[in-house]
Protein backbone atom coordinates (compact mmCIF):
# COMPACT_ATOMS: atom_id res chain seq x y z
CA UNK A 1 -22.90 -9.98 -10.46
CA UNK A 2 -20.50 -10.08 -7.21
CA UNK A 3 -18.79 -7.20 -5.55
CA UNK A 4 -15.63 -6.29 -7.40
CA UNK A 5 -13.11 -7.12 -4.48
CA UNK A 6 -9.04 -6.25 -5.04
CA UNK A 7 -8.78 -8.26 -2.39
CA UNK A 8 -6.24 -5.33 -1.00
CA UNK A 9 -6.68 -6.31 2.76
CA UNK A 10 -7.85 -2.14 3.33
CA UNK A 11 -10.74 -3.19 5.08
CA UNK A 12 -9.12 -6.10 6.91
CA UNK A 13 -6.95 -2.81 8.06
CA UNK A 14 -9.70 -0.99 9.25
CA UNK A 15 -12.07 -2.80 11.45
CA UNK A 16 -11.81 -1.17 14.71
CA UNK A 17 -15.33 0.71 15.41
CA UNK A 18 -17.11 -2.28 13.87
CA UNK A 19 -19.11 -4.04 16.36
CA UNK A 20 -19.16 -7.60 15.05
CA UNK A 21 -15.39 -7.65 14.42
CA UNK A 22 -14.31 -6.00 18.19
CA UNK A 23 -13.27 -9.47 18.64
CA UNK A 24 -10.81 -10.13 15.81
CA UNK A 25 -9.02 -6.68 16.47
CA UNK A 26 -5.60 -6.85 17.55
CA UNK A 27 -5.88 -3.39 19.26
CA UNK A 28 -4.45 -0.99 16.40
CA UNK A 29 -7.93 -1.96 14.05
CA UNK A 30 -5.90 -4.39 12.21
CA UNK A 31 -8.13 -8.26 12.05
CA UNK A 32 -5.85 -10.44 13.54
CA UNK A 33 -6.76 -13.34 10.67
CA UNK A 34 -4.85 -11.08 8.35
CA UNK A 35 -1.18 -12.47 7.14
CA UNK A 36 0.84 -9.50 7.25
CA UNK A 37 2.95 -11.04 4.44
CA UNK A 38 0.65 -11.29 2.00
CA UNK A 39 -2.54 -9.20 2.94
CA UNK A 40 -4.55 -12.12 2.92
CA UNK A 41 -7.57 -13.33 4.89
CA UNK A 42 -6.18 -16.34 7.00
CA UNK A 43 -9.92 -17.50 7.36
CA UNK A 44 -11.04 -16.01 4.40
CA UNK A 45 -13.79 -19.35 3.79
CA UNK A 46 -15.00 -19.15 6.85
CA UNK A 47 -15.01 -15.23 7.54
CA UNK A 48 -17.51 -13.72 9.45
CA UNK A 49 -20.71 -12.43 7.82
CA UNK A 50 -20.04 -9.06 7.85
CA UNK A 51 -16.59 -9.96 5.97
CA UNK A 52 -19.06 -10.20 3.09
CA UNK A 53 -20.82 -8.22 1.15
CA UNK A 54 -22.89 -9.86 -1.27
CA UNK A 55 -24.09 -12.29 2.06
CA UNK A 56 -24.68 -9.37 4.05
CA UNK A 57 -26.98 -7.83 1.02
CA UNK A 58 -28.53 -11.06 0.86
CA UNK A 59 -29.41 -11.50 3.92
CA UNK A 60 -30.25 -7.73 5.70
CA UNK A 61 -29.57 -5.34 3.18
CA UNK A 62 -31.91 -5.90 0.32
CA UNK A 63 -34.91 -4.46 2.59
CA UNK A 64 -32.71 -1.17 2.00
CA UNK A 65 -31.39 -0.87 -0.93
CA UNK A 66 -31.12 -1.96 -4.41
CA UNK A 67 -28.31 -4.25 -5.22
CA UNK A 68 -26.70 -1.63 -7.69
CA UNK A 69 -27.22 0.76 -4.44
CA UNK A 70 -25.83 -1.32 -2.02
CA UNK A 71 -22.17 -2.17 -4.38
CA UNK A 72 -22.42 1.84 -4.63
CA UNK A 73 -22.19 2.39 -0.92
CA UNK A 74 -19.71 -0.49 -0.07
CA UNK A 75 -17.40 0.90 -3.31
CA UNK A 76 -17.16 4.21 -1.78
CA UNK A 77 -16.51 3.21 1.32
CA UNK A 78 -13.74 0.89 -0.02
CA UNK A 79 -12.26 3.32 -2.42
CA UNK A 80 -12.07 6.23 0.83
CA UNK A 81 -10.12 2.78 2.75
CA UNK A 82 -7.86 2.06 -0.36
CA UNK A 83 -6.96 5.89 -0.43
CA UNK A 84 -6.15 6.35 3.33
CA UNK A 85 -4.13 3.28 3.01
CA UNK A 86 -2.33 4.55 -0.41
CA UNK A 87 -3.20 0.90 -1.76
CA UNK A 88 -0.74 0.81 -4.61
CA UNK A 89 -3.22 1.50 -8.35
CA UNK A 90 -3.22 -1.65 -9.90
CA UNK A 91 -5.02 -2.85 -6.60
CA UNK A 92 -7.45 0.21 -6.34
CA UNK A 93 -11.10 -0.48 -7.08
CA UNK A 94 -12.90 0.65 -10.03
CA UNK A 95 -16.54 1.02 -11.02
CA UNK A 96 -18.16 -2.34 -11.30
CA UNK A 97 -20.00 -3.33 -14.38
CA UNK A 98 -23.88 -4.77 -14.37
């Protein structure tokens, strides 16, 4: 099971605040790694760790949370993003599946 990503760019929107990605921020929260054409992560193979979420469960989270509770918390989070962005539907996140 992975994270169900639209790969929407919402997050890459919405990084200011976040610690580990204060250096990618181009001053208005936006990462500076994302094309503006095409939403897309310009680095998105070598993204930081944070950038991912079944890495970042991997690796600190699972002394938290259950995997199932982890994708809950992250798909919240991205569906609030997606709706203060008004990411168009057919990109919009839906429950995941097991």
């Amino acid at each position: 099971m992975n994270f169900p990503c639209t790969i929407c760019g919402a997050c890459c929107r919405n990084i200011k605040g976040v610690k580990e990605l204060a250096p990618f921020d181009l001053g208005n929260g936006v990462c500076r790694h994302l094309d503006q054409q095409t939403q897309r992560c310009l680095i998105y193979e070598n993204r930081p760790q944070i950038c991912r979420v079944d890495t970042m469960y991997e690796k600190v989270f699972y002394k938290h949370y259950s995997l199932e509770e982890f994708y809950a918390l992250n798909l919240k989070a991205c569906q609030i993003l997606q709706e203060k962005e008004g990411v168009e539907e057919a990109l919009r996140i839906k429950n995941f599946e097991k």
